[in-house]
C-alpha atoms as a PDB file:
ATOM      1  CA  UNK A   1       0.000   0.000   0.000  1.00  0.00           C
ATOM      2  CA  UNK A   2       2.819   2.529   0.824  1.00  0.00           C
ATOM      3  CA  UNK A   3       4.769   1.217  -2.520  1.00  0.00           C
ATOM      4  CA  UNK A   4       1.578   2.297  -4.400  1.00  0.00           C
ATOM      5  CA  UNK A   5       1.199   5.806  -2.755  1.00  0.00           C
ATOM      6  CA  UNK A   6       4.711   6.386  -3.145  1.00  0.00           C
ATOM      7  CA  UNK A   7       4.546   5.523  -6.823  1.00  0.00           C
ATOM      8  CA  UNK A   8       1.552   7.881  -7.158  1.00  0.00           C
ATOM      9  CA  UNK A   9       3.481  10.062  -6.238  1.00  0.00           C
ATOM     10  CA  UNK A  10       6.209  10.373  -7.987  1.00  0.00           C
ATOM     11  CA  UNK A  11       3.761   9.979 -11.148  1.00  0.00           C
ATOM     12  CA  UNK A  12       2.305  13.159 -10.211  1.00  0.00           C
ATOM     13  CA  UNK A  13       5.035  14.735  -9.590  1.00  0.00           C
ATOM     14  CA  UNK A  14       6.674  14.288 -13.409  1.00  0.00           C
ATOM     15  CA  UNK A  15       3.560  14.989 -14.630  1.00  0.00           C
ATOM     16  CA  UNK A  16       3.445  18.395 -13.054  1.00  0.00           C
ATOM     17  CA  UNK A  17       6.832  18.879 -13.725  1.00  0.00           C
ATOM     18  CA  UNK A  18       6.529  18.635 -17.307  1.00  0.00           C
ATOM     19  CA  UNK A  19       3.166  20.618 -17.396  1.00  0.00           C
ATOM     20  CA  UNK A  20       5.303  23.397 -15.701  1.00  0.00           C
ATOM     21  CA  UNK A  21       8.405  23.218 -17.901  1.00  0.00           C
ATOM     22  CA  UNK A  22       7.100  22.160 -20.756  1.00  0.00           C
ATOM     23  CA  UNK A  23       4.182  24.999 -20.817  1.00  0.00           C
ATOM     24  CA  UNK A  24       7.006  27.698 -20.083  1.00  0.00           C
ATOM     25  CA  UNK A  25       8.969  26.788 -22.819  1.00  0.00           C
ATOM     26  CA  UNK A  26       6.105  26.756 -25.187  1.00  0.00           C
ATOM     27  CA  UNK A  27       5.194  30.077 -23.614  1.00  0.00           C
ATOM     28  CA  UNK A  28       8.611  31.585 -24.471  1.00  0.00           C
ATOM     29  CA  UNK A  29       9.064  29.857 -27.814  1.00  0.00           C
ATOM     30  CA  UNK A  30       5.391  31.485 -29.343  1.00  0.00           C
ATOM     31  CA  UNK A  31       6.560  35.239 -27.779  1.00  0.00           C
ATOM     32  CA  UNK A  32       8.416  35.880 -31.413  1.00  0.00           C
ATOM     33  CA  UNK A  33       4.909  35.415 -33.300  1.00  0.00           C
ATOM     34  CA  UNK A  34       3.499  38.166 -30.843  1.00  0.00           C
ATOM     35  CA  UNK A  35       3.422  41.610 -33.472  1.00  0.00           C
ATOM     36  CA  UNK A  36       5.377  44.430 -31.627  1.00  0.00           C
ATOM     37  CA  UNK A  37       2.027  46.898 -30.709  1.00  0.00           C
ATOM     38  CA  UNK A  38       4.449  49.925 -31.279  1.00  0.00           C
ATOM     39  CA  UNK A  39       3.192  51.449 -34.411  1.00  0.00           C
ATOM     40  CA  UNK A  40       5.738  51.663 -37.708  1.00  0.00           C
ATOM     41  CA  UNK A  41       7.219  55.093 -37.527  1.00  0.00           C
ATOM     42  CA  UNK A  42      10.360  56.469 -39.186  1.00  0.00           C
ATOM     43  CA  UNK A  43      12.805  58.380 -37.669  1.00  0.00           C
ATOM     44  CA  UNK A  44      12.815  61.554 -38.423  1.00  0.00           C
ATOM     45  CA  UNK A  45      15.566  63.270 -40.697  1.00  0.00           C
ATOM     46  CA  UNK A  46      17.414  66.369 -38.508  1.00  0.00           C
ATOM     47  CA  UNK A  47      17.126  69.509 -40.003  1.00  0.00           C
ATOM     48  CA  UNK A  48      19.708  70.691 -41.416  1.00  0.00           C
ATOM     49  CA  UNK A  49      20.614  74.253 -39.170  1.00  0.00           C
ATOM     50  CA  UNK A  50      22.111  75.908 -42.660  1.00  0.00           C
ATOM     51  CA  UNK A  51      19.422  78.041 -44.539  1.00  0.00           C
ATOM     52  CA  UNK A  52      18.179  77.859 -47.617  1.00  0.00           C
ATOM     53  CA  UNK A  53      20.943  79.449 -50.212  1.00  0.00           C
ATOM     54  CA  UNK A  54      18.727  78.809 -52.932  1.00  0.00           C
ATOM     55  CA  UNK A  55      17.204  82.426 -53.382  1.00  0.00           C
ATOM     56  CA  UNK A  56      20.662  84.222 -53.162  1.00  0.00           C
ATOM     57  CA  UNK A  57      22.279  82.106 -55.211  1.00  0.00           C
ATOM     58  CA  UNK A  58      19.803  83.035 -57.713  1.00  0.00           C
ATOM     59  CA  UNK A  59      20.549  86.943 -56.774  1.00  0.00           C
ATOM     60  CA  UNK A  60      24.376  86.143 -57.780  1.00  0.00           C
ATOM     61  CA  UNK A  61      23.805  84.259 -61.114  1.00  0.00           C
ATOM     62  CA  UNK A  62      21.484  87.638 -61.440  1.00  0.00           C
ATOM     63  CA  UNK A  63      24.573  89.928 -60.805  1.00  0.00           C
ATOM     64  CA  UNK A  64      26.548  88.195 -63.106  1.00  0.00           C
ATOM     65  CA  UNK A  65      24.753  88.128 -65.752  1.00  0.00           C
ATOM     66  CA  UNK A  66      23.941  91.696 -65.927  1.00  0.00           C
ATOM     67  CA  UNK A  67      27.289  92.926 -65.656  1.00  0.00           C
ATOM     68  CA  UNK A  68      28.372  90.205 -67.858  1.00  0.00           C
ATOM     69  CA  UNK A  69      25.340  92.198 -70.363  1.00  0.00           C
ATOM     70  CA  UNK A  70      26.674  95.324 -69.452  1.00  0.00           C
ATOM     71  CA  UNK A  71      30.104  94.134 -70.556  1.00  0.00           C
ATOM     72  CA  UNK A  72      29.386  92.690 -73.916  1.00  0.00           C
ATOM     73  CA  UNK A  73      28.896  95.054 -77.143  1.00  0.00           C
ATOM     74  CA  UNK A  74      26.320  95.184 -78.913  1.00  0.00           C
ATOM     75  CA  UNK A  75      26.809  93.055 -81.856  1.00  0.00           C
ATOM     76  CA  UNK A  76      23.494  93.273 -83.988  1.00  0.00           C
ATOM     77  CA  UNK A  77      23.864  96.325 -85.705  1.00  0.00           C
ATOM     78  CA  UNK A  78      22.834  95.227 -89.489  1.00  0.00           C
ATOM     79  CA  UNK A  79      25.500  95.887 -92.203  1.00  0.00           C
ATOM     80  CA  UNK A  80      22.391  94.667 -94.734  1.00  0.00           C
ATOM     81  CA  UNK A  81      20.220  97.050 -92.925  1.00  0.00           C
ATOM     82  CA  UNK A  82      22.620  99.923 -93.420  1.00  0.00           C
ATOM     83  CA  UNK A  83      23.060  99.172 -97.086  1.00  0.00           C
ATOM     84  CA  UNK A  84      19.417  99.053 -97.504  1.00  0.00           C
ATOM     85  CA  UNK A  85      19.189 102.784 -95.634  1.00  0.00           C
ATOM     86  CA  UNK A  86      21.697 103.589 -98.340  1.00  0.00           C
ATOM     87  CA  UNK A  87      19.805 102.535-101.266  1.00  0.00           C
ATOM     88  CA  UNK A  88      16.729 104.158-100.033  1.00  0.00           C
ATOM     89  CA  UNK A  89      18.277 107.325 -99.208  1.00  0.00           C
ATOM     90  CA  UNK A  90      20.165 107.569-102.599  1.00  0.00           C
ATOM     91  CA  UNK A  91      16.519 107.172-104.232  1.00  0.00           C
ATOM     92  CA  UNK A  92      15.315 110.137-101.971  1.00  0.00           C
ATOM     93  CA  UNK A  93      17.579 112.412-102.544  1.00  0.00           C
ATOM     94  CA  UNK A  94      17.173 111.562-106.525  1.00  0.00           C
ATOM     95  CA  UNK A  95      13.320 112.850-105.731  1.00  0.00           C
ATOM     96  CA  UNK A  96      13.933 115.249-103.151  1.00  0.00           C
ATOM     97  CA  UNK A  97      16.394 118.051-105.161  1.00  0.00           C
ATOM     98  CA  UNK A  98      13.849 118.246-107.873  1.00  0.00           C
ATOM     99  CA  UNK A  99      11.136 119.525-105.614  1.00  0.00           C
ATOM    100  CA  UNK A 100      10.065 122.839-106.319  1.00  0.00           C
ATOM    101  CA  UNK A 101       9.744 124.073-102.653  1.00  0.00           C
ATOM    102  CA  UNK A 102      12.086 123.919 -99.343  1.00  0.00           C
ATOM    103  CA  UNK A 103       8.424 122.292 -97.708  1.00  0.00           C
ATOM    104  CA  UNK A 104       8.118 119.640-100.454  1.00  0.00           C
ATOM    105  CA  UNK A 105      11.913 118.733-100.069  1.00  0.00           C
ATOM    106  CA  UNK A 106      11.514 118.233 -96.203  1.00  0.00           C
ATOM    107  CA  UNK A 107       8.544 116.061 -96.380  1.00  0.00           C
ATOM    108  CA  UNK A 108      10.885 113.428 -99.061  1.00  0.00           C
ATOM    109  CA  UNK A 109      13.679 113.576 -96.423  1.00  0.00           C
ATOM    110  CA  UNK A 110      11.055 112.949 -93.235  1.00  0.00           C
ATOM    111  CA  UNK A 111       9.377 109.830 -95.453  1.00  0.00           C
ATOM    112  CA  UNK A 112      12.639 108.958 -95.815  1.00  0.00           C
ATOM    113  CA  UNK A 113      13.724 108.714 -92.545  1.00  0.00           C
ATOM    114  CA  UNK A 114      10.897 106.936 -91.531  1.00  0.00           C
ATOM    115  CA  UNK A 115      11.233 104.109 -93.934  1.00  0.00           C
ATOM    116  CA  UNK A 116      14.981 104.083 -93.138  1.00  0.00           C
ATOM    117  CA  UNK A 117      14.279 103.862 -89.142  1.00  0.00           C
ATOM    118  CA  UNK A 118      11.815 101.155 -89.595  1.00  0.00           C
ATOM    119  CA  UNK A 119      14.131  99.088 -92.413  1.00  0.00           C
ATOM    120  CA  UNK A 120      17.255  99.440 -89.554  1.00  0.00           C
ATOM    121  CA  UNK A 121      14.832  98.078 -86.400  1.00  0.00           C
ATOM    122  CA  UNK A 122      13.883  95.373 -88.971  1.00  0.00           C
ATOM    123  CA  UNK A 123      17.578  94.367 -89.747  1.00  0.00           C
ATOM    124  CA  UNK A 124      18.768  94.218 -86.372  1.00  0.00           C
ATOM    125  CA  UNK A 125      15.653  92.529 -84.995  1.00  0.00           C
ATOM    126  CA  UNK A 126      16.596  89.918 -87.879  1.00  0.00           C
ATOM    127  CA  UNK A 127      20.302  89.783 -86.951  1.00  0.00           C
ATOM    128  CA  UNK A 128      19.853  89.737 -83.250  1.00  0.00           C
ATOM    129  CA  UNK A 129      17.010  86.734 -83.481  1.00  0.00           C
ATOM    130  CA  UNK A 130      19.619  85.130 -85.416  1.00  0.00           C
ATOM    131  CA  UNK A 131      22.419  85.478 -82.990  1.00  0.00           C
ATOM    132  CA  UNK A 132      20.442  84.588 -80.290  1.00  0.00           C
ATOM    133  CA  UNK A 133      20.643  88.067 -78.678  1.00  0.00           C
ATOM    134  CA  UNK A 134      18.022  90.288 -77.422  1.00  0.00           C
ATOM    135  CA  UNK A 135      17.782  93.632 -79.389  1.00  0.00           C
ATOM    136  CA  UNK A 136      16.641  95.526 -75.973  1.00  0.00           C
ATOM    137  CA  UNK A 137      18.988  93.659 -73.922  1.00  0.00           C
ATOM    138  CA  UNK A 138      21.689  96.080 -71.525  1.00  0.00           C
ATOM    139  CA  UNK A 139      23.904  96.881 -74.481  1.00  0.00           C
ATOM    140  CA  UNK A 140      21.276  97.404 -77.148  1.00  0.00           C
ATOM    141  CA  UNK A 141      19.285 100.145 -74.433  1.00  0.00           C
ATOM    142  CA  UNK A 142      22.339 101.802 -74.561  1.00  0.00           C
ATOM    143  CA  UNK A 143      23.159 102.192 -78.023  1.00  0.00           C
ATOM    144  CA  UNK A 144      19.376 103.416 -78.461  1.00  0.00           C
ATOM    145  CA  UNK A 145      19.443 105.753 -75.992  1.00  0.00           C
ATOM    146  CA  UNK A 146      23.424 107.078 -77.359  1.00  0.00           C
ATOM    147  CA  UNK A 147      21.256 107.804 -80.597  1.00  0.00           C
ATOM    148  CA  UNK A 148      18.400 110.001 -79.029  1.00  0.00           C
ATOM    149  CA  UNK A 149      19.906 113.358 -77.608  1.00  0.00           C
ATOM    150  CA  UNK A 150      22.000 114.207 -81.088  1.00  0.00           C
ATOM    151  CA  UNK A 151      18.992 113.310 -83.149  1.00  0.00           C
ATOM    152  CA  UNK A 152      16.539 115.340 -80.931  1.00  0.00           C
ATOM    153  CA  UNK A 153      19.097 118.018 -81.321  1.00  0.00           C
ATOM    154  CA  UNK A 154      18.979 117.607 -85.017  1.00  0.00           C
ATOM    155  CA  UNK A 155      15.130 118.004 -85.620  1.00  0.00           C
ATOM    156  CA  UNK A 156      15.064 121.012 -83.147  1.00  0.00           C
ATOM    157  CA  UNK A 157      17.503 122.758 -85.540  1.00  0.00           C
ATOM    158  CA  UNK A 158      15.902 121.473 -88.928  1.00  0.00           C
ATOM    159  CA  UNK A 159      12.867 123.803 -87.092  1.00  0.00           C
ATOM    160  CA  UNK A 160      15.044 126.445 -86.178  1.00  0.00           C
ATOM    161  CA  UNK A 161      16.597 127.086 -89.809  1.00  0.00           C
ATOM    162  CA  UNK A 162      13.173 126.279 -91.500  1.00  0.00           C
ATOM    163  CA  UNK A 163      11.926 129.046 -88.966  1.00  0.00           C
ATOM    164  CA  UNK A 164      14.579 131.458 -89.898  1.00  0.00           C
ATOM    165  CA  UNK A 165      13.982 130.962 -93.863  1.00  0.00           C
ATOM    166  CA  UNK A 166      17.959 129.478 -93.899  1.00  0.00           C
ATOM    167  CA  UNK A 167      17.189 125.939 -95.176  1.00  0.00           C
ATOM    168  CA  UNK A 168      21.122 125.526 -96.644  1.00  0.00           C
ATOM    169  CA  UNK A 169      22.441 124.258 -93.746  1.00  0.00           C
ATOM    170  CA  UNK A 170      20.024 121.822 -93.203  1.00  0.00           C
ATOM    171  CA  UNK A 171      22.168 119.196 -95.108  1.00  0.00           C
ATOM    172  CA  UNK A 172      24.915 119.971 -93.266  1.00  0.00           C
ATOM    173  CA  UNK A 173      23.406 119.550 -89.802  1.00  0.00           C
ATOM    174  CA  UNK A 174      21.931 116.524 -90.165  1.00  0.00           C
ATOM    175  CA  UNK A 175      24.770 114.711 -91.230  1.00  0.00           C
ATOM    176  CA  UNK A 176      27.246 116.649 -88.383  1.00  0.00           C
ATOM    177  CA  UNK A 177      24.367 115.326 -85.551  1.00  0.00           C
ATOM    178  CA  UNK A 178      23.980 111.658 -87.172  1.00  0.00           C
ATOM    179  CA  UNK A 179      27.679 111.578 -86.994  1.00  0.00           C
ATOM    180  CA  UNK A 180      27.751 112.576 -83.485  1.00  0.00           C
ATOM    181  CA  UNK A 181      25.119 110.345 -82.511  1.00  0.00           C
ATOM    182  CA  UNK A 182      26.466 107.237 -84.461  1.00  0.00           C
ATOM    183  CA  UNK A 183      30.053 107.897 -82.478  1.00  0.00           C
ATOM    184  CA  UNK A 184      28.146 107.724 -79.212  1.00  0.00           C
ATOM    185  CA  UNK A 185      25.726 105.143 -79.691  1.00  0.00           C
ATOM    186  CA  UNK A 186      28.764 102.927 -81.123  1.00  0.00           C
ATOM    187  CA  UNK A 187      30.647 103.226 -78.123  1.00  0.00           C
ATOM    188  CA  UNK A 188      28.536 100.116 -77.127  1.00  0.00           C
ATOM    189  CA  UNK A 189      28.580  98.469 -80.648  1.00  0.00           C
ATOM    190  CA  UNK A 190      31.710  96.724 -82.523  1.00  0.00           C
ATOM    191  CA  UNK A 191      34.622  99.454 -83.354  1.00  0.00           C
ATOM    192  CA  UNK A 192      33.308 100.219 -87.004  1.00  0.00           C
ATOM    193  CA  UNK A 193      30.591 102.450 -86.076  1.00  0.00           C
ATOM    194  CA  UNK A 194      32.484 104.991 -84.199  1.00  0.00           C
ATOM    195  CA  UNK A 195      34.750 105.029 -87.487  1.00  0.00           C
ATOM    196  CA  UNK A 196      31.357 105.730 -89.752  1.00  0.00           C
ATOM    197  CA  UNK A 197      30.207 108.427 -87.297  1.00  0.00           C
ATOM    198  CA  UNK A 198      33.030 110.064 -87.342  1.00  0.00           C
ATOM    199  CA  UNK A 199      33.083 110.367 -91.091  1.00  0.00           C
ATOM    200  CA  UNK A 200      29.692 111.820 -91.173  1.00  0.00           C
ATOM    201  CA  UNK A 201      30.750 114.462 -88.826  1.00  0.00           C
ATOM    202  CA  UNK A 202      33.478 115.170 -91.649  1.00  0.00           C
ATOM    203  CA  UNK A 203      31.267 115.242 -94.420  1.00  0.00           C
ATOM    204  CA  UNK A 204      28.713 117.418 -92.425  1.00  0.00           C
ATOM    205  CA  UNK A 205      31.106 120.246 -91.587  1.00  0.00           C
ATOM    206  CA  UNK A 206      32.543 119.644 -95.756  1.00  0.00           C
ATOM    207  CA  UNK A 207      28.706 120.338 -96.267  1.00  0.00           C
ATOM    208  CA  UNK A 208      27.711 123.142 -93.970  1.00  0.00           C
ATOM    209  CA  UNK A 209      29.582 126.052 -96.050  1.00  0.00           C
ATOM    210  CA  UNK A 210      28.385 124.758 -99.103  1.00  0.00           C
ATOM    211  CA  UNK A 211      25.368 126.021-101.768  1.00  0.00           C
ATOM    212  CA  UNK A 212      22.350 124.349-101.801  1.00  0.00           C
ATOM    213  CA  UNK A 213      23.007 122.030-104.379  1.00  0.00           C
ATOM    214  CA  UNK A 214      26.256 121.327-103.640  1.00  0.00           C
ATOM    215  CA  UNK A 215      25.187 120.543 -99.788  1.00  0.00           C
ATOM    216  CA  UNK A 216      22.390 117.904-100.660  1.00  0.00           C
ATOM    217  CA  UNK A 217      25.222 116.316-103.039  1.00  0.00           C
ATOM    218  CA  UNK A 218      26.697 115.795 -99.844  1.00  0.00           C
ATOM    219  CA  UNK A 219      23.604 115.197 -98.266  1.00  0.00           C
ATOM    220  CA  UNK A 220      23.325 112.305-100.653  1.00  0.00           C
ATOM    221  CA  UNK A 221      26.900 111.081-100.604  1.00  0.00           C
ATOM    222  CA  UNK A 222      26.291 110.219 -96.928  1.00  0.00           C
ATOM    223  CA  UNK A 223      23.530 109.249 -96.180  1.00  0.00           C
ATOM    224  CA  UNK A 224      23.397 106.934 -99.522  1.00  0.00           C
ATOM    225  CA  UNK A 225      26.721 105.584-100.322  1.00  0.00           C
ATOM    226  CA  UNK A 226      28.194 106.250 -96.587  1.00  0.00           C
ATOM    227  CA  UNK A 227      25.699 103.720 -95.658  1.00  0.00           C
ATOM    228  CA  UNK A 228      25.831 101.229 -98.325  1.00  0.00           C
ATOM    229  CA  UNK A 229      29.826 101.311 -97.812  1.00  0.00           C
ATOM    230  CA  UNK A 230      30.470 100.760 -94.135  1.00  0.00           C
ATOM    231  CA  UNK A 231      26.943  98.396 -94.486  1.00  0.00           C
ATOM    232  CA  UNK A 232      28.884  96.303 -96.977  1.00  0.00           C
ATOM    233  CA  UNK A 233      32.171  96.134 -94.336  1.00  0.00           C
ATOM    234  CA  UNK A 234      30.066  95.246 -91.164  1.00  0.00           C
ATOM    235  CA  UNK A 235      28.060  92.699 -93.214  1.00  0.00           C
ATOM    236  CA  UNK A 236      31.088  91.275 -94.471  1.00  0.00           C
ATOM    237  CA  UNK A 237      33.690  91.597 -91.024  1.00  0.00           C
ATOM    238  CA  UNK A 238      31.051  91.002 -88.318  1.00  0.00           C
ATOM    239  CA  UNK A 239      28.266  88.577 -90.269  1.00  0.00           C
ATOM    240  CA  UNK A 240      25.678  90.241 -91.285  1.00  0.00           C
END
């Protein structure tokens, strides 16, 4: 009777024993399948503590490439546009010296300098499109603006002599101011056009002494074959 409690026992006993072990160990093995309850989250980048350079980096390249503008000549003057200027020019004064009044001759010259303002935008519109240049960029302001105060000059004294009943010098004048203005505006332009503007100013003061028929001669000599010559050069030396 005691052998049989004593073997209950110990059949008890490794049965607990293994329901003890055995369940921890089952316990710890099924703790990896468990999903970790901490939600997915990435770790946030640091911010960088430099700022953004972006916007004055911008400013620079900005800088730079408006004094590198301011630099550069101005490149599209036409030589086909000034030989076109010529040619018209030539035809007006051909139509202008057989007018029979000072009023009739004037209004030629005026068409004239209309058609030969519009031909020249034309041309260098053309020419700068071509070079991939803008025709109003830094350099191109300038030149237009070197042009303005010699011409303005000019008309005010075309009114002044037609005023004073002294139209001879008219020829003369307007080739002495286009010369001036063509040496200023070309002080932003390739080296030829200071040259031309300097030769008008010599064939205006040639002109300014001389009689009426001899002075639009002159007028004509300039402003038509002046233009087609030095055209010709710049056409030929700077393409176009």
């Amino acid at each position: 009777m005691a052998a049989q409690s004593k073997g209950r026992a110990v059949f008890f006993r490794s049965i607990l024993c293994n329901a003890k072990y055995l369940t921890a160990r089952a316990g710890r093995g099924n703790v990896s399948f468990v999903p970790d309850p901490r939600p997915c989250r990435r770790t946030p980048r640091r911010q960088s503590s430099q700022p953004d350079l972006e916007p004055e980096a911008l400013d620079h390249l900005a800088v730079i490439r408006e004094t590198m503008e301011r630099s550069t000549a101005f490149t599209a003057v036409s030589g086909w546009g000034y030989c076109a200027m010529g040619a018209t020019a030539l035809v007006a004064a051909a139509i202008a010296i057989r007018q029979a009044t000072t009023e009739a001759w004037l209004a030629v010259w005026l068409a004239e300098a209309l058609v030969a303002v519009t031909l020249a935008l034309v041309a260098m519109h053309w020419k700068a499109a071509r070079l991939g240049t803008y025709l109003m960029s830094v350099p191109g302001r300038r030149l237009f603006v070197g042009l303005l105060p010699a011409l303005f000059a000019g008309g005010v004294m075309t009114v002044a002599l037609m005023r004073a009943g002294d139209p001879r010098q008219i020829p003369g004048v307007w080739l002495l101011l286009y010369g001036v203005a063509v040496m200023q505006a070309g002080a932003f332009s390739v080296r030829t056009i200071p040259v031309m503007g300097a030769v008008f100013v010599l064939a205006g003061a040639i002109a300014l002494p001389m009689p009426w028929w001899w002075a639009n001669v002159m007028l004509a000599a300039g402003f038509g074959l002046l233009h087609v010559a030095f055209g010709a050069y710049i056409a030929r030396r700077h393409g176009g």
